[in-house]
Protein backbone atom coordinates (compact mmCIF):
# COMPACT_ATOMS: atom_id res chain seq x y z
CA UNK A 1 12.22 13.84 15.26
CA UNK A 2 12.91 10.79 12.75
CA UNK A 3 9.66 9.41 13.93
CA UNK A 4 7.74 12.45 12.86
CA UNK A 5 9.74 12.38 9.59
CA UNK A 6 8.96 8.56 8.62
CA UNK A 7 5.47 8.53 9.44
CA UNK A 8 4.87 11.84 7.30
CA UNK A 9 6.64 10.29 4.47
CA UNK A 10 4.80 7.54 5.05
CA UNK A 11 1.72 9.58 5.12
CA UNK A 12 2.34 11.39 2.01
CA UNK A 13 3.20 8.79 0.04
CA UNK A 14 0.25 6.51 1.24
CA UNK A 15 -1.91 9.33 0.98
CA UNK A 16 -0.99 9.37 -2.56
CA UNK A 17 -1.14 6.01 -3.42
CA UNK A 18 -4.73 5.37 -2.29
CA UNK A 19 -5.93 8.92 -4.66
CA UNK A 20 -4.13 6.98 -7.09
CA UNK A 21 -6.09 4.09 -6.75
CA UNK A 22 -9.05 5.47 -6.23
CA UNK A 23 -8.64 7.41 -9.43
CA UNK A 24 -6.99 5.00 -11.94
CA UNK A 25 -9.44 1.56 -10.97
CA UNK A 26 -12.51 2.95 -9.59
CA UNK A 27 -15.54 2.22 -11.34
CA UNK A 28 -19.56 2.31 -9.94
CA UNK A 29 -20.01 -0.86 -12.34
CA UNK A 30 -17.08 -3.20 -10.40
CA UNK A 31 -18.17 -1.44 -6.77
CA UNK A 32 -21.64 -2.87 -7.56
CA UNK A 33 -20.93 -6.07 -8.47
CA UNK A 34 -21.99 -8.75 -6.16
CA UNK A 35 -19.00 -10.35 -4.44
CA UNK A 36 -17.47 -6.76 -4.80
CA UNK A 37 -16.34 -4.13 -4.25
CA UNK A 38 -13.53 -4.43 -7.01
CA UNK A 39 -11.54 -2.30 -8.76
CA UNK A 40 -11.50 -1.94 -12.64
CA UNK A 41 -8.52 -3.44 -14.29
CA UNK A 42 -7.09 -2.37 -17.59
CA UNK A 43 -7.40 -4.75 -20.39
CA UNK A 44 -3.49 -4.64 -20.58
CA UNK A 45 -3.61 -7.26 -17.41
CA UNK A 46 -5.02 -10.49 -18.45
CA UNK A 47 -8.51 -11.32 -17.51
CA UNK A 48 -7.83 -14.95 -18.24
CA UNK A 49 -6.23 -15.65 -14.52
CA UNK A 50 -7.54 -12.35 -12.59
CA UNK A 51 -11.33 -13.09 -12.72
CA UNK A 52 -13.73 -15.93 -11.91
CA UNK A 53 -16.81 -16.66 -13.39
CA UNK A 54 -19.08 -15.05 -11.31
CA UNK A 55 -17.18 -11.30 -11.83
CA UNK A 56 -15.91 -10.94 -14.88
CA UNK A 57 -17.99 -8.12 -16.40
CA UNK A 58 -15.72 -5.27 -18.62
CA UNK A 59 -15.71 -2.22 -17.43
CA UNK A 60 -14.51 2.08 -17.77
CA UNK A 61 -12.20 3.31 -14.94
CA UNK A 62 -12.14 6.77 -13.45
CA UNK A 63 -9.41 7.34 -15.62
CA UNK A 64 -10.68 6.48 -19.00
CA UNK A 65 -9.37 2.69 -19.26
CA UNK A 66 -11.19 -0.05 -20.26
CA UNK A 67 -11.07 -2.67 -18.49
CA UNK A 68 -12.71 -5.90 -16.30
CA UNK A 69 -13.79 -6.11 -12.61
CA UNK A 70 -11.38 -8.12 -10.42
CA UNK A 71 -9.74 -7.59 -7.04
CA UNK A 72 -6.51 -5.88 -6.70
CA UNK A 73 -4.54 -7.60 -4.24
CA UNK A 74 -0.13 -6.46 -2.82
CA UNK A 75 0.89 -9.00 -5.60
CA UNK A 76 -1.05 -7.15 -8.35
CA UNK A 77 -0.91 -3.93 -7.24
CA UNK A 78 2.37 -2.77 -9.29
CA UNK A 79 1.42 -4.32 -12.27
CA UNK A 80 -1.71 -2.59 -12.33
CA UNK A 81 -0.06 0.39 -11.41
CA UNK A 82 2.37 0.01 -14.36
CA UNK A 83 -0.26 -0.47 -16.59
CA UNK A 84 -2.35 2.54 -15.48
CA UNK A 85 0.90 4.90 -15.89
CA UNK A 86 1.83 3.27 -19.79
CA UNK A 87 4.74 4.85 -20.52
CA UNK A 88 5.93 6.05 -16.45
CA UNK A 89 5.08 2.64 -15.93
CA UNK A 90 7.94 1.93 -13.60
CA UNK A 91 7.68 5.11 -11.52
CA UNK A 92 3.88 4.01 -10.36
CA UNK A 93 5.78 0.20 -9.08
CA UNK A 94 8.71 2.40 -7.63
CA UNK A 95 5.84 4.89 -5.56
CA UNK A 96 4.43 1.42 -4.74
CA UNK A 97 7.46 -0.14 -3.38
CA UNK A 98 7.92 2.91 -1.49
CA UNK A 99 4.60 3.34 0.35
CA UNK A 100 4.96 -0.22 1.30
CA UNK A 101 8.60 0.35 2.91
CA UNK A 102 7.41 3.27 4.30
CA UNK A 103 4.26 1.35 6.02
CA UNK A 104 6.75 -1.34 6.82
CA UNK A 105 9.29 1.54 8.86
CA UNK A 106 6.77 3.25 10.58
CA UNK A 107 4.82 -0.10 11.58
CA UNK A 108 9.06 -0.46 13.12
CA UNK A 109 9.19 3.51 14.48
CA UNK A 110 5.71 2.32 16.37
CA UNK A 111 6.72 -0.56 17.78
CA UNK A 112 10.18 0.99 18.84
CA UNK A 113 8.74 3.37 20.81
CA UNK A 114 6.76 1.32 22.51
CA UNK A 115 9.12 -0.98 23.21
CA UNK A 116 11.10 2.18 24.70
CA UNK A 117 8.51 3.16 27.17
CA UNK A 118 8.10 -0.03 28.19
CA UNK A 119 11.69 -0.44 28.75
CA UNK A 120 11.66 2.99 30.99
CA UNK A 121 8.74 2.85 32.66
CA UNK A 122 7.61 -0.48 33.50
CA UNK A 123 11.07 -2.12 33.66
CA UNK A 124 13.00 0.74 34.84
CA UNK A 125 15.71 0.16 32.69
CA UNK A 126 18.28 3.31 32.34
CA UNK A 127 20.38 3.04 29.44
CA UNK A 128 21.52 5.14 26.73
CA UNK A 129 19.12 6.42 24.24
CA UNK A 130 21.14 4.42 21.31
CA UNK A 131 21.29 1.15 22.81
CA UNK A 132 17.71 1.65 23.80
CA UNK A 133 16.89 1.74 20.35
CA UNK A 134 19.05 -0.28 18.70
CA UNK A 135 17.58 -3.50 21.01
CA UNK A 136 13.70 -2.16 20.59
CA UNK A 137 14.75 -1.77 16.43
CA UNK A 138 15.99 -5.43 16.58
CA UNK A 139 13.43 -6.92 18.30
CA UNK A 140 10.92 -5.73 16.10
CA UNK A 141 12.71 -6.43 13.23
């Protein structure tokens, strides 16, 4: 049951992130661009250290922003995100920071469960459910 629970949260929230994305820095002029496909950028962000030479062209998102084509990368992401949102800034890096733990726990709920079967059925280890999981949780920790 709490696997089904973190990988829909996970699910939901990913699931949202990537509309988000898709939405906010999309743009047929940056998915085009040779060396691409990259995401539009708002103008907010610096261009100065986010874009070489070769892709620097400015751009319109999905979402109205003008902006420059460069890659969005996990260290940019909630920056851009906080720029997209303006003033709910901080709740677009919070959703962020949340998709990633919840990609980071059910990466852990995977790997615990097959570290239980293994445990049962190729080992033939008996032991109580909570140890069980407490040594596949730590090992894939």
């Amino acid at each position: 049951a709490d696997a089904t629970v973190a990988l829909v949260f996970s699910f939901v929230i990913n699931a949202a992130l990537v509309a988000t994305f898709a939405n906010g820095f999309f743009s047929l002029q940056c998915a085009q661009v040779s060396g691409g496909p990259l995401a539009c950028l708002p103008h907010e962000i610096t261009a100065a250290d986010r874009c070489s030479k070769s892709h620097c062209e400015s751009c319109v998102s999905g979402s109205g922003h003008a902006g420059f084509c460069a890659d969005i990368g996990l260290a940019e992401a909630g920056d851009s995100l906080y720029k997209l949102f303006g003033d709910n800034g901080h709740m677009g890096r919070t959703m962020f920071a949340l998709g990633l733990l919840a990609a980071g726990q059910a990466s852990t709920m995977t790997g615990t469960m097959a570290g239980q079967y293994v445990m049962e059925g190729f080992l033939e280890w008996r032991i109580p459910i909570w140890q069980r999981t407490l040594i596949t949780r730590t090992l894939s920790l």
